[in-house]
N, C-alpha and C. Protein backbone atom coordinates (compact mmCIF):
# COMPACT_ATOMS: atom_id res chain seq x y z
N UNK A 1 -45.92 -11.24 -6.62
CA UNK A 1 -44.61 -10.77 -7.06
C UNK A 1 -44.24 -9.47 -6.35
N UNK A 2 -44.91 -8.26 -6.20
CA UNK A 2 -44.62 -7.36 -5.21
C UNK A 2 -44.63 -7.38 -4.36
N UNK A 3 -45.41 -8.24 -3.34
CA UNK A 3 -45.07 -8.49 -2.09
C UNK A 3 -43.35 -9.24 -2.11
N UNK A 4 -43.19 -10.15 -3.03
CA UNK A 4 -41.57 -10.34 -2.93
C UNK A 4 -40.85 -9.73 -3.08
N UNK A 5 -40.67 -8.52 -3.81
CA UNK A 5 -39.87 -7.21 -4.23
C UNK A 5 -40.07 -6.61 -2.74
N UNK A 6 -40.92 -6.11 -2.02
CA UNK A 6 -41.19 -5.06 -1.23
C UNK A 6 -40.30 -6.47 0.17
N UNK A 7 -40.31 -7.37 0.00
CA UNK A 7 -39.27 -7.96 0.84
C UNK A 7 -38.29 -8.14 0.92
N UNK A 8 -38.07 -8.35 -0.69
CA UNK A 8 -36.09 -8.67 -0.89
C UNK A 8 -35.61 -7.30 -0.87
N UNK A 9 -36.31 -6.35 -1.26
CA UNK A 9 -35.57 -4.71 -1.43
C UNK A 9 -35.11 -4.39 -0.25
N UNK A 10 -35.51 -4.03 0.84
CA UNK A 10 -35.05 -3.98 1.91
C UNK A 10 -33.73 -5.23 2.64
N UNK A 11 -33.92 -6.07 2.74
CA UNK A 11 -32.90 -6.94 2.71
C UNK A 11 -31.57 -6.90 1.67
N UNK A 12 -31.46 -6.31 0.57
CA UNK A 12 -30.89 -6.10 -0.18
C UNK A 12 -29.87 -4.87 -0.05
N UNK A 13 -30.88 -4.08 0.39
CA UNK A 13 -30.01 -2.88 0.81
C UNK A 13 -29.14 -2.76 2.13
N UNK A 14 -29.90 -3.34 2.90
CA UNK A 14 -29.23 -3.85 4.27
C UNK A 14 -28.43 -4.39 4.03
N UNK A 15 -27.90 -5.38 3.18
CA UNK A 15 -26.91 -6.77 2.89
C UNK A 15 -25.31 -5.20 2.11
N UNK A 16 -26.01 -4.68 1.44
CA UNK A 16 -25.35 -3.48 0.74
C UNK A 16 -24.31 -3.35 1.40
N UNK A 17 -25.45 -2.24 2.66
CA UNK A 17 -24.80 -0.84 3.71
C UNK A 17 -24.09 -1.88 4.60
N UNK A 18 -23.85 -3.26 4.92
CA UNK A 18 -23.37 -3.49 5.67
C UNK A 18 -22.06 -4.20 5.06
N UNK A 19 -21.95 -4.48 3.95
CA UNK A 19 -20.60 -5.05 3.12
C UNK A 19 -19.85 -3.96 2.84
N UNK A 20 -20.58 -2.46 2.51
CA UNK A 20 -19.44 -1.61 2.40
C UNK A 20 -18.43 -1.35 3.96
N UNK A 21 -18.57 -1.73 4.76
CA UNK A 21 -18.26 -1.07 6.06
C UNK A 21 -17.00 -2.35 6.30
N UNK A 22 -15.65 -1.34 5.78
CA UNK A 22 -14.50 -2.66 6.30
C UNK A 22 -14.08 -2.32 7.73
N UNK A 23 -13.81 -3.32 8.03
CA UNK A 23 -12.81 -3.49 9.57
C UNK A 23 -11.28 -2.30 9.51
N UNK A 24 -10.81 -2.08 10.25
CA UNK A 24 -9.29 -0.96 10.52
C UNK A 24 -8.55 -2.03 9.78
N UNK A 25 -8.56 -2.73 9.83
CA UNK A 25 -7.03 -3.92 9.59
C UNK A 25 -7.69 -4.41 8.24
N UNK A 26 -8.79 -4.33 7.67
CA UNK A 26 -9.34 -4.60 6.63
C UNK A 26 -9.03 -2.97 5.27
N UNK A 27 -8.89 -2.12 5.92
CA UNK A 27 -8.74 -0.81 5.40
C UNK A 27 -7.20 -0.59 5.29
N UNK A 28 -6.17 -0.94 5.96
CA UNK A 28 -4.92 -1.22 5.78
C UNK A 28 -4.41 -1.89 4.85
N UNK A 29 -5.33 -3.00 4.27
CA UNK A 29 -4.31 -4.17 3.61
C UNK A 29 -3.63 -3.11 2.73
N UNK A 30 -2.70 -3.97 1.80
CA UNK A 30 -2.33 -3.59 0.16
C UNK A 30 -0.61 -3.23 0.74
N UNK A 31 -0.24 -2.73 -0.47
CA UNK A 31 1.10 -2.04 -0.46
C UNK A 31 0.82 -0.70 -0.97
N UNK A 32 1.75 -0.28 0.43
CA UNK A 32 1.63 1.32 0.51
C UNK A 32 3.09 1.81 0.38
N UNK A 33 3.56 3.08 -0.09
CA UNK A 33 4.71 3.61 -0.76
C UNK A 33 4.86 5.23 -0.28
N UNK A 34 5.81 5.22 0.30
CA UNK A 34 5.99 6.37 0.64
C UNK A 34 5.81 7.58 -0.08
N UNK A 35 5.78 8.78 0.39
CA UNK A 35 4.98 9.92 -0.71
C UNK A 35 5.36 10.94 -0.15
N UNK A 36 5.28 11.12 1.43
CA UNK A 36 5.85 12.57 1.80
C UNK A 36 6.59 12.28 3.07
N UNK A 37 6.91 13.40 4.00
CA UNK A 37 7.82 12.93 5.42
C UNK A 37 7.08 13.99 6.05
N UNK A 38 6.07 14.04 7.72
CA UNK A 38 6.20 15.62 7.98
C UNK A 38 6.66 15.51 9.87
N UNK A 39 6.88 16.51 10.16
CA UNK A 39 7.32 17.31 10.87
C UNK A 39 8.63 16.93 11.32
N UNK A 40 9.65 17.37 10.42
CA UNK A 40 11.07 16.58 10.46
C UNK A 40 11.62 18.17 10.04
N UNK A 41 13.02 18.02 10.82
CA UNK A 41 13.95 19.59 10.98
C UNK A 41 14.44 19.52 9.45
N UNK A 42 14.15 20.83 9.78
CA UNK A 42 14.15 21.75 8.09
C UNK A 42 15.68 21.02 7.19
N UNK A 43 16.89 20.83 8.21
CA UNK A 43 17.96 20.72 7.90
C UNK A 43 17.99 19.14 7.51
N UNK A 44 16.93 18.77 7.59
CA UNK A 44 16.41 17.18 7.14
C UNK A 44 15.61 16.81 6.34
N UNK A 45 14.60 17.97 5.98
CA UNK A 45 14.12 17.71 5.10
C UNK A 45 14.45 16.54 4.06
N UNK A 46 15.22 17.44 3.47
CA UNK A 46 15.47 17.02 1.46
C UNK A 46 15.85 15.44 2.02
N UNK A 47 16.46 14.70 2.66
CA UNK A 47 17.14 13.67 3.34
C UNK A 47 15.86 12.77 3.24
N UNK A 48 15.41 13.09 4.19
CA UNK A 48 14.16 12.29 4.81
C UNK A 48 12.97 12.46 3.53
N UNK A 49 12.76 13.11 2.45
CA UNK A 49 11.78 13.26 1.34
C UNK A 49 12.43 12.16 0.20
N UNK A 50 13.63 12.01 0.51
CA UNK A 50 14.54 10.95 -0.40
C UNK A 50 14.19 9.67 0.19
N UNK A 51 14.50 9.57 1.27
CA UNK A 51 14.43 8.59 2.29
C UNK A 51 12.64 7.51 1.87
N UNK A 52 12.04 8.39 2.22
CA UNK A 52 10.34 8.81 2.72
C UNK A 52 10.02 7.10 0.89
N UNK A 53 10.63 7.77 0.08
CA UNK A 53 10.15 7.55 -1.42
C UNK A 53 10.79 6.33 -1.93
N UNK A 54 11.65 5.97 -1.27
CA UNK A 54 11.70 4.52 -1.01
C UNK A 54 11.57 3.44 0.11
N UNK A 55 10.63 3.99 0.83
CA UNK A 55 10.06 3.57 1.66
C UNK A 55 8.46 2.58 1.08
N UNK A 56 9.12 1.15 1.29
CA UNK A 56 7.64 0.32 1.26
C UNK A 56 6.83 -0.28 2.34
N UNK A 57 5.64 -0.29 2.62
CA UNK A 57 5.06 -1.27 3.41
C UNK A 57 4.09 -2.06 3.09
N UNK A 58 3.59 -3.53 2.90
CA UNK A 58 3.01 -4.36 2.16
C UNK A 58 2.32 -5.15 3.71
N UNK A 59 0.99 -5.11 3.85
CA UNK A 59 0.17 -5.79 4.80
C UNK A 59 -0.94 -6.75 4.36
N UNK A 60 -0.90 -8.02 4.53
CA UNK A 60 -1.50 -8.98 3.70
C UNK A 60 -2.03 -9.84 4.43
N UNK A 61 -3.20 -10.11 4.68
CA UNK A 61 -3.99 -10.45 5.83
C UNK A 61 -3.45 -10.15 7.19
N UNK A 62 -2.67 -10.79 8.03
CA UNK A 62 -2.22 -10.87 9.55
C UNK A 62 -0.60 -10.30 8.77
N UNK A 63 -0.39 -10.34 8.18
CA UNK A 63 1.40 -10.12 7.62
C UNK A 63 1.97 -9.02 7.71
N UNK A 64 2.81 -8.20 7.79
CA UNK A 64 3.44 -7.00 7.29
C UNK A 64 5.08 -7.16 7.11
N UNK A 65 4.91 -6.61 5.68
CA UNK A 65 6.68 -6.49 5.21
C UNK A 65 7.05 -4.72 5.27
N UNK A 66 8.50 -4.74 6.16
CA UNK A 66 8.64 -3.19 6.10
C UNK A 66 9.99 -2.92 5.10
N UNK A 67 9.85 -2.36 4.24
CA UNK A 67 11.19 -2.33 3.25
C UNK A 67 11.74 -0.64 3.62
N UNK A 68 13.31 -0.84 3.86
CA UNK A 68 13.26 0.73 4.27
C UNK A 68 14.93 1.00 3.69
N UNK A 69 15.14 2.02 2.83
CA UNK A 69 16.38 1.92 2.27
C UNK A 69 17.60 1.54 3.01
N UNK A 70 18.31 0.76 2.50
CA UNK A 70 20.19 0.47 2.97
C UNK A 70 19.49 -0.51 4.00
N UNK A 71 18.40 -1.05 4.27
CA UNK A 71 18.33 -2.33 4.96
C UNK A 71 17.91 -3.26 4.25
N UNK A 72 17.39 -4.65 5.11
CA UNK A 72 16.69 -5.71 4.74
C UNK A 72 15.52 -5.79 4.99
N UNK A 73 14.35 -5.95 4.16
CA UNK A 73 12.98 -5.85 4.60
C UNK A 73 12.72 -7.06 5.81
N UNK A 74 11.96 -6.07 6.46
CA UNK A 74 11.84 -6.82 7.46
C UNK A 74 9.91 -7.06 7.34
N UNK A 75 9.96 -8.57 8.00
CA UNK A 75 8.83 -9.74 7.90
C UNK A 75 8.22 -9.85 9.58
N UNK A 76 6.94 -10.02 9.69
CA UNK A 76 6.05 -10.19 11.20
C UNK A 76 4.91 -10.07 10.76
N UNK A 77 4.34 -9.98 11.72
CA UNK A 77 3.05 -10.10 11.93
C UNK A 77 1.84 -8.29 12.12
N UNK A 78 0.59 -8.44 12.28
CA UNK A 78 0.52 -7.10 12.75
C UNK A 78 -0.80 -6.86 13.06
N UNK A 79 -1.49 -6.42 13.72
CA UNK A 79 -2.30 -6.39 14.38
C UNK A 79 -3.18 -4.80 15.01
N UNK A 80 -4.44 -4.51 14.61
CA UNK A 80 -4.81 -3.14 15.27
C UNK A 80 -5.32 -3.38 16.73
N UNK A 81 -4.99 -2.46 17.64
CA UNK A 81 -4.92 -3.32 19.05
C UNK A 81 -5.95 -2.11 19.44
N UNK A 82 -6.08 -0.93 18.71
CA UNK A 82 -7.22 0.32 19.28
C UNK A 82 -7.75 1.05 18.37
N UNK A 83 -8.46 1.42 18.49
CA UNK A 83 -9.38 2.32 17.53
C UNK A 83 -9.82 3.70 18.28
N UNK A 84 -9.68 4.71 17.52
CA UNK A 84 -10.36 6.33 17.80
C UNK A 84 -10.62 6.64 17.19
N UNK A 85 -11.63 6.25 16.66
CA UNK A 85 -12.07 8.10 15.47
C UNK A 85 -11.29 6.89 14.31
N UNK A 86 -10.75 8.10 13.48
CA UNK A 86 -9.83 7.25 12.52
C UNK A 86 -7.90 6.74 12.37
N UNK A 87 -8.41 6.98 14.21
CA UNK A 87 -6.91 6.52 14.45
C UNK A 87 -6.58 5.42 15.18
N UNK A 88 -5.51 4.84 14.61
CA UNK A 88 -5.66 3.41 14.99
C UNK A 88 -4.16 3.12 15.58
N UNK A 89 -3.91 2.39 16.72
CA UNK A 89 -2.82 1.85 16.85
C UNK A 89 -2.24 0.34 16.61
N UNK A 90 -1.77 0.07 16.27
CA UNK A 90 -1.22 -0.94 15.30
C UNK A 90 0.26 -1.50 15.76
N UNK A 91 0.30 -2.69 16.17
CA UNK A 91 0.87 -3.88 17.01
C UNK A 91 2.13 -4.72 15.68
N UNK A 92 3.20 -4.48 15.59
CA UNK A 92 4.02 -5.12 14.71
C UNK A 92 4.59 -6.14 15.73
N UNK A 93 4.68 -7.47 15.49
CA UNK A 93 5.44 -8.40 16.48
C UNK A 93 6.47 -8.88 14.91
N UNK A 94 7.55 -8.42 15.25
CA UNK A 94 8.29 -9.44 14.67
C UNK A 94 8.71 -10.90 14.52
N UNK A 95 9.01 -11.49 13.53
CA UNK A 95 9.30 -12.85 13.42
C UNK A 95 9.92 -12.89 15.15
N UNK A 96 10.21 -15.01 14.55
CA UNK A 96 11.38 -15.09 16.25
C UNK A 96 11.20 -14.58 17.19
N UNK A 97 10.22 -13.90 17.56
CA UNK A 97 9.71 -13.63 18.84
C UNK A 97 10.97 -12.48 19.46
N UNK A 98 11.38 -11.79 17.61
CA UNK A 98 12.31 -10.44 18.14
C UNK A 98 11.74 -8.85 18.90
N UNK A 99 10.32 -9.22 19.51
CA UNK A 99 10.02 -7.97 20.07
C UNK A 99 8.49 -7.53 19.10
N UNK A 100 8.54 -6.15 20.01
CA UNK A 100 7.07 -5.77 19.09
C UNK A 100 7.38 -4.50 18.81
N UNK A 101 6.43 -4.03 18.29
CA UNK A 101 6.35 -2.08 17.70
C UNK A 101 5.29 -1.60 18.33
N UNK A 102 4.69 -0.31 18.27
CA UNK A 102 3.32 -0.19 18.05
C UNK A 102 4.03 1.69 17.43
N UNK A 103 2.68 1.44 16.38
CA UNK A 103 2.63 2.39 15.47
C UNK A 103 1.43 3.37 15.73
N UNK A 104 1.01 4.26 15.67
CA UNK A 104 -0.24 5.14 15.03
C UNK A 104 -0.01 5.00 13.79
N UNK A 105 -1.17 4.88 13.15
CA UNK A 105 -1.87 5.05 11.92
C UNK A 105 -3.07 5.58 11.80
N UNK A 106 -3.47 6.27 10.13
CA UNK A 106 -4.65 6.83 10.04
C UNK A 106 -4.45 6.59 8.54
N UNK A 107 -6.05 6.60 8.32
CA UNK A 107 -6.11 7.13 6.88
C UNK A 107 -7.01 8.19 5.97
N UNK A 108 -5.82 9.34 5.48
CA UNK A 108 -6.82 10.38 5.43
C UNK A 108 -7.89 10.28 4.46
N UNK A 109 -8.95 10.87 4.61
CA UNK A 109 -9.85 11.46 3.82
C UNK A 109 -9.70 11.09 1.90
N UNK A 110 -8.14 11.47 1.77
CA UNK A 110 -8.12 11.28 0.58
C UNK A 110 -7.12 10.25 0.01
N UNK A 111 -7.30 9.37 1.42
CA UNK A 111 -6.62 7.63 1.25
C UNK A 111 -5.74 7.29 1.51
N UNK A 112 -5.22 8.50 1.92
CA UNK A 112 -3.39 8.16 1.73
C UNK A 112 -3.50 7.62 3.84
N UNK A 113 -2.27 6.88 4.07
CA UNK A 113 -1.86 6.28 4.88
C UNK A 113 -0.66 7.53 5.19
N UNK A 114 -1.26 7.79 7.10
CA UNK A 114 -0.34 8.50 7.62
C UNK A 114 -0.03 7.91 8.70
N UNK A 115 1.55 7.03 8.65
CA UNK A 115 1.86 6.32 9.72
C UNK A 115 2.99 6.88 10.68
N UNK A 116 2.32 7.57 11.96
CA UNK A 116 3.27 8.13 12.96
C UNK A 116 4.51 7.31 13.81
N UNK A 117 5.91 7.42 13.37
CA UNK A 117 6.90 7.05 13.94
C UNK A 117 6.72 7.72 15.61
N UNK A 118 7.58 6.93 16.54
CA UNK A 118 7.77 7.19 17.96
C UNK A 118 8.50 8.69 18.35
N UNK A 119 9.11 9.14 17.31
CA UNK A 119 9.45 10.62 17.56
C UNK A 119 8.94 11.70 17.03
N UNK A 120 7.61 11.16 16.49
CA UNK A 120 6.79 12.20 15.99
C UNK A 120 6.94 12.41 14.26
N UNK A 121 7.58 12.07 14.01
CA UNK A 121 7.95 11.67 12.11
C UNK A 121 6.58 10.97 11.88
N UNK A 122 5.90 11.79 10.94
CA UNK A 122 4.65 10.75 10.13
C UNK A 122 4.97 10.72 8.23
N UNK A 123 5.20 9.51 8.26
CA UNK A 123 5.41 8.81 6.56
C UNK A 123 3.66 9.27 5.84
N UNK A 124 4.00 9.75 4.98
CA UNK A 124 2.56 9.54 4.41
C UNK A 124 2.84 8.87 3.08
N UNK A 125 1.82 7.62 2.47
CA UNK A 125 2.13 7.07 2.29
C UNK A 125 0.95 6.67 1.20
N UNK A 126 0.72 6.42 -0.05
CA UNK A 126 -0.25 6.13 -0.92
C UNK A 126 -0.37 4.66 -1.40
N UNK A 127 -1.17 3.63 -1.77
CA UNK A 127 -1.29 2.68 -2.24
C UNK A 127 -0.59 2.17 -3.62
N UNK A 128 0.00 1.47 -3.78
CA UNK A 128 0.68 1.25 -4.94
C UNK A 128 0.13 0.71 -6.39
C-alpha cells in the first residue's frame, strides 16, 4: 500500500501543477465590462468614463461579441496570435469576411482586463 501512495502522490501533484496552468485565450474567456478609460485628454475624460461603463465584451471559446454604446454589437471570431510576458495580441476577424482587428491585451495582477485601443486608449475592464 505505500509503495502505491509514494507512486500516485507524485503523479497527482504533477496532474495538479499542470491543470492549473490555462492557455492566453483560455484566460480571456467570460464577459468582461468596462470599469475605467486611461490615457485619454483630460477634456475627455468624464465622456469616455461614461462611455468606458457601458462598454461589453463577451469571448466564448473561438467567439467574441463587442457591445459598445449607440451601436450594434458586433459578432466574429478571435484569436491570440502572440504572447510576451503577459501581453498578448489578439486577432478579431469579423463575420463576412468584413476585415480583421488586432488588439493588445493583458491581464493585470488583480484580474482585471486591460485592452489597448490603436491610439493608445486602454479600457480596463473586470469580469462580470
Amino acid at each position: 500500500m505505500r509503495e502505491r501512495a509514494v507512486f500516485v502522490l507524485p503523479l497527482l501533484l504533477a496532474t495538479l501543477a499542470t491543470g492549473c496552468n490555462k492557455s492566453p485565450r483560455d484566460k480571456l474567456q467570460g464577459k468582461w465590462v468596462g470599469e475605467d478609460v486611461q490615457h485619454v485628454h483630460p477634456s475627455q475624460l468624464a465622456r469616455a468614463q461614461g462611455w468606458v461603463k457601458q462598454t461589453h465584451l463577451e469571448l466564448n471559446g473561438n467567439n467574441a461579441t463587442v457591445s459598445v454604446p449607440a451601436e450594434e454589437p458586433r459578432s466574429g471570431s478571435f484569436k491570440v496570435a502572440k504572447v510576451e510576458g503577459s501581453d498578448m495580441e489578439v486577432v478579431f476577424t469579423r463575420k463576412a469576411g468584413a476585415g480583421e482587428d488586432r488588439s493588445k491585451m493583458s491581464i493585470a495582477d488583480d484580474g482585471k482586463l486591460h485592452w489597448t485601443m490603436d491610439n493608445g486608449v486602454v479600457l480596463v475592464m473586470h469580469r462580470e
